[in-house]
Protein backbone atom coordinates (compact mmCIF):
# COMPACT_ATOMS: atom_id res chain seq x y z
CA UNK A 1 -4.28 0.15 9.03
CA UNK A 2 -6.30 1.29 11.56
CA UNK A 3 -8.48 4.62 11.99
CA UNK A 4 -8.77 4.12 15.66
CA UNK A 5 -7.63 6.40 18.43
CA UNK A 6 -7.44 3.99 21.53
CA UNK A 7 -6.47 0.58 21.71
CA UNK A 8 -6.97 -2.12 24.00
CA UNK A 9 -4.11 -4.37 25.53
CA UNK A 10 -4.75 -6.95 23.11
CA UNK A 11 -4.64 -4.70 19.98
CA UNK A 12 -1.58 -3.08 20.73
CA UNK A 13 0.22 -7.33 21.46
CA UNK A 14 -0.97 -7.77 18.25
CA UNK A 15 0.75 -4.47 16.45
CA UNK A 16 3.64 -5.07 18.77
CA UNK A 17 3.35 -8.74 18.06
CA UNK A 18 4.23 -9.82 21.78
CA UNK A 19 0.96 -10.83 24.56
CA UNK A 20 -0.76 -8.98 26.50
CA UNK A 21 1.24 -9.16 29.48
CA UNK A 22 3.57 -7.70 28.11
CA UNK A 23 1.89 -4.65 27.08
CA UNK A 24 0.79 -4.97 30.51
CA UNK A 25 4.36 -5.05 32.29
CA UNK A 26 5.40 -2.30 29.34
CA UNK A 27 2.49 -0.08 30.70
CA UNK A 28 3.14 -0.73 34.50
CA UNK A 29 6.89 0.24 33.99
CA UNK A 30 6.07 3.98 32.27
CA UNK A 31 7.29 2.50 29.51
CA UNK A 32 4.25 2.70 27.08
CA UNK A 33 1.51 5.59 28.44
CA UNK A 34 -2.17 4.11 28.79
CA UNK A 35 -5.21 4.87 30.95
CA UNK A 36 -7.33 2.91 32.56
CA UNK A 37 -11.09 2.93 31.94
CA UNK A 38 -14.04 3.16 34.89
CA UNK A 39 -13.66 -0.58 34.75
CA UNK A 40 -10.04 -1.22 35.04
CA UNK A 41 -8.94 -1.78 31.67
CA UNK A 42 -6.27 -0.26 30.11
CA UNK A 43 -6.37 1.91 27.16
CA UNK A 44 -3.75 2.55 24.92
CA UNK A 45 -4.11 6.03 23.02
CA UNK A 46 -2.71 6.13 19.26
CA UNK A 47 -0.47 8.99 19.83
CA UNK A 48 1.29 7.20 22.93
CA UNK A 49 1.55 3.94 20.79
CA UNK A 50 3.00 5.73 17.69
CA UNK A 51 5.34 7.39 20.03
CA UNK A 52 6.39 4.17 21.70
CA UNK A 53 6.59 2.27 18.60
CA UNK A 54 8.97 4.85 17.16
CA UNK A 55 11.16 5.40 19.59
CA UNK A 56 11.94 1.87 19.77
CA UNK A 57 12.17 2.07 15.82
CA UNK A 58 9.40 -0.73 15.51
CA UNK A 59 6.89 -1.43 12.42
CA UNK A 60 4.18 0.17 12.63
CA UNK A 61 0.57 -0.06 10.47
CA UNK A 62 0.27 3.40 10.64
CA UNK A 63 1.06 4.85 7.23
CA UNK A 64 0.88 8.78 8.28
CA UNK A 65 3.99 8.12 10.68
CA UNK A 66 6.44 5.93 8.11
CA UNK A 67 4.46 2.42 8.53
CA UNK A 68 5.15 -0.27 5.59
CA UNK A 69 2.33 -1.54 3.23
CA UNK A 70 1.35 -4.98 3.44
CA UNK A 71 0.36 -6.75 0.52
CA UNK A 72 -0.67 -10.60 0.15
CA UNK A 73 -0.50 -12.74 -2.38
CA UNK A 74 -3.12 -15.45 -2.88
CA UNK A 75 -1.76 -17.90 -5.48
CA UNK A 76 -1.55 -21.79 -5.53
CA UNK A 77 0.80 -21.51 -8.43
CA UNK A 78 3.77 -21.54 -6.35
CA UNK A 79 5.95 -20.28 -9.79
CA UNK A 80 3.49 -17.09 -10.32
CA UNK A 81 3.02 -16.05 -6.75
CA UNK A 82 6.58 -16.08 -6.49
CA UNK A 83 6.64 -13.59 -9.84
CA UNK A 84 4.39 -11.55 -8.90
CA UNK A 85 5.77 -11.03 -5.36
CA UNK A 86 9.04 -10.59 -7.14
CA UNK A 87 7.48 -7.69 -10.18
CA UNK A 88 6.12 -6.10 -7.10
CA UNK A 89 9.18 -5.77 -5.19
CA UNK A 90 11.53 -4.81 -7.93
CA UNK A 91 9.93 -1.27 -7.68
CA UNK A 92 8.87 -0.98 -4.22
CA UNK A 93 11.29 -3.22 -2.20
CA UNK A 94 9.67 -1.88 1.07
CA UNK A 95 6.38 -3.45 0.95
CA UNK A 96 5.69 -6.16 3.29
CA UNK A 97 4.77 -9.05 1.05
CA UNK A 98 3.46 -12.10 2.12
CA UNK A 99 2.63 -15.49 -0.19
CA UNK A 100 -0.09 -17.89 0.69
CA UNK A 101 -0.77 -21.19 -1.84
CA UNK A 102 -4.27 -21.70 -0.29
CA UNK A 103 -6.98 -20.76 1.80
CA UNK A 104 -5.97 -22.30 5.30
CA UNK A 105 -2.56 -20.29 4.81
CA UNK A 106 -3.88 -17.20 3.60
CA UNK A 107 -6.29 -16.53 6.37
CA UNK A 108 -3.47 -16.97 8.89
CA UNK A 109 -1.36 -14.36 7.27
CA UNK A 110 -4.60 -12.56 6.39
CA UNK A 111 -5.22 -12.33 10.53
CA UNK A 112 -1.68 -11.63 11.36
CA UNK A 113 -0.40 -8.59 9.01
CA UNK A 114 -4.31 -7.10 7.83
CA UNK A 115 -2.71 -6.29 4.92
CA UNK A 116 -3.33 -3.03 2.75
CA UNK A 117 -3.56 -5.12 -0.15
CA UNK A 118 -4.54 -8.92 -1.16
CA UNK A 119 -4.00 -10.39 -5.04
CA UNK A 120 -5.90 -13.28 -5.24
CA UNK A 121 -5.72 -15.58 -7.79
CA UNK A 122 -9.58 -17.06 -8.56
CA UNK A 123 -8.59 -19.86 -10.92
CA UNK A 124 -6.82 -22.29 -8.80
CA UNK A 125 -7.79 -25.23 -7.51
CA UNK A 126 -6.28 -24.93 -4.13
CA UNK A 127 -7.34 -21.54 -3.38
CA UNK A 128 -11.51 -21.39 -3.22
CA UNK A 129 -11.05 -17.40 -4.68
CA UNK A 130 -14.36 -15.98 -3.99
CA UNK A 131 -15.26 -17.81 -0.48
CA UNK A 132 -11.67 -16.19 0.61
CA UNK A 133 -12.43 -13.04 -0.65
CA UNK A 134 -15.80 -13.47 0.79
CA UNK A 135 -14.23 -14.34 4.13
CA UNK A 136 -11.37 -11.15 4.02
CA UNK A 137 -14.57 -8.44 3.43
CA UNK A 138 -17.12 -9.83 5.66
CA UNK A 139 -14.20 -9.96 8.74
CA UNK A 140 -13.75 -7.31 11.34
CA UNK A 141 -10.83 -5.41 9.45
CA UNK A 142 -11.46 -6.71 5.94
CA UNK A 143 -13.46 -3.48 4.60
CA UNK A 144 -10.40 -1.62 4.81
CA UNK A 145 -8.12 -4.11 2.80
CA UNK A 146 -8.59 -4.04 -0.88
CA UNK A 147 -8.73 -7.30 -3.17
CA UNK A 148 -7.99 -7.56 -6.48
CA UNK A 149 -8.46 -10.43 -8.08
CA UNK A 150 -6.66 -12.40 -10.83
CA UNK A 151 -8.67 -14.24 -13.79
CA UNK A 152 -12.70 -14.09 -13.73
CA UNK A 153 -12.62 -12.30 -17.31
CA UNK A 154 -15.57 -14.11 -18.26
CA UNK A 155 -18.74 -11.94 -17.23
CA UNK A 156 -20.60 -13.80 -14.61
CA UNK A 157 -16.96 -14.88 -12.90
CA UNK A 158 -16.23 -10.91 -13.13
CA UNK A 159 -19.69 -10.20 -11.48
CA UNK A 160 -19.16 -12.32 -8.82
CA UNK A 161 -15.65 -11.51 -7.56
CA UNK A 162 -17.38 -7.99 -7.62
CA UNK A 163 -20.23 -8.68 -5.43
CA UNK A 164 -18.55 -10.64 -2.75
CA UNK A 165 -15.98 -7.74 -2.60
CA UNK A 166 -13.66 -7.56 -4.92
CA UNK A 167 -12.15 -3.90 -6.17
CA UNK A 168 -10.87 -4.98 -9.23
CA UNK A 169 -10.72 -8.36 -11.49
CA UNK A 170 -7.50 -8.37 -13.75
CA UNK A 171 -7.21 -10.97 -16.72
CA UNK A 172 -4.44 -13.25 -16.72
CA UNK A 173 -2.00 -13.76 -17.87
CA UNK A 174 -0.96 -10.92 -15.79
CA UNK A 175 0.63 -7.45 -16.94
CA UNK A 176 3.13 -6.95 -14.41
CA UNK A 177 3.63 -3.27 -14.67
CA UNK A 178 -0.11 -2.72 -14.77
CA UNK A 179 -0.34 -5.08 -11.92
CA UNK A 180 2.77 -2.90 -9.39
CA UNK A 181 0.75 0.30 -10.89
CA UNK A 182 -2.91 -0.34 -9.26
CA UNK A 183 -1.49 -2.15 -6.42
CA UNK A 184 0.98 1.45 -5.71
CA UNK A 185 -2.25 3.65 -6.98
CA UNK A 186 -4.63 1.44 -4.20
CA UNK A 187 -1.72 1.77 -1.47
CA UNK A 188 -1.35 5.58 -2.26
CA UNK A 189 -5.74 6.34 -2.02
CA UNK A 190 -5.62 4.25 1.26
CA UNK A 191 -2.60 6.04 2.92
CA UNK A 192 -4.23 9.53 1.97
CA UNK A 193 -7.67 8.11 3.59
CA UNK A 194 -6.31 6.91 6.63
């Protein structure tokens, strides 16, 4: 979710999830309204893209105008990813939720959807929990996304997923309905923010 008012080519292939020729060919045709810049380059204002996005009833990651949050899940426990993506959809099927069962996969998913949300499980042994929180916070979009993270109850484990970026550290085993509550209440603060 972006606080941006203009967009390059590039940005809006990536929200529209087609190239940049494309946007190109779409802007060249009148069918998506840009500018171009002293030097050439076009510029796609947020307004124009909402409008375009909409009126081809797209997905959008811009929560004032309908978009859908994005959560990921960070889990190498295949069995509790899978619940918790489940306990979080039971009461808000329209999230966009996204498992990863390590690091490689979750900064893939992490670069493709910026999600609103990431749960990341720190006690796994194919998931390195506080380099890849580490990794989401010091990236170009990562101080909007919010982690929490799963485990680290002991104090210095807590203080660390804290200082590297974490929002929150939750024991396991998980509470469910505590868990769907923060990650609604996190959603909710961001949307009003953006």
């Amino acid at each position: 979710m972006s606080k941006k008012n203009v967009f390059t080519t590039f940005e809006v292939a990536e929200i529209c999830d087609v190239t940049p020729v494309t946007i190109q060919n779409w802007i060249d045709k009148g069918w998506l309204r840009a500018y171009r810049t002293p030097g050439g380059h076009r510029r796609v204002r947020k307004e124009a893209l909402l409008a375009f996005l909409e009126s081809r009833d797209m997905p959008h990651p811009f929560p004032e105008k309908g978009g859908v949050p994005r959560v990921l899940i960070v889990n190498g426990d295949l069995g509790l990813a899978d619940s918790l993506k489940e306990a979080l959809s039971l009461e808000e099927p329209d999230y966009d939720i996204a498992v990863a069962h390590d690091g490689f996969r979750a900064g893939v998913l992490y670069s493709a959807a910026h999600p609103d949300v990431v749960i990341l499980d720190l006690n796994h042994s194919s998931v390195d929990g506080y380099e890849v929180c580490r990794q989401i916070k010091q990236g170009e979009a990562g101080g909007e996304t919010v982690v929490l993270a799963l485990g680290g109850v002991d104090g210095d484990e807590r203080k660390r997923i804290l200082e590297v970026g974490a929002a929150h550290c939750l024991p396991k085993p998980v509470d469910a309905v505590g868990l769907r509550n923060l990650v609604k209440e996190v959603i909710l603060n961001r949307w009003r923010s953006a």
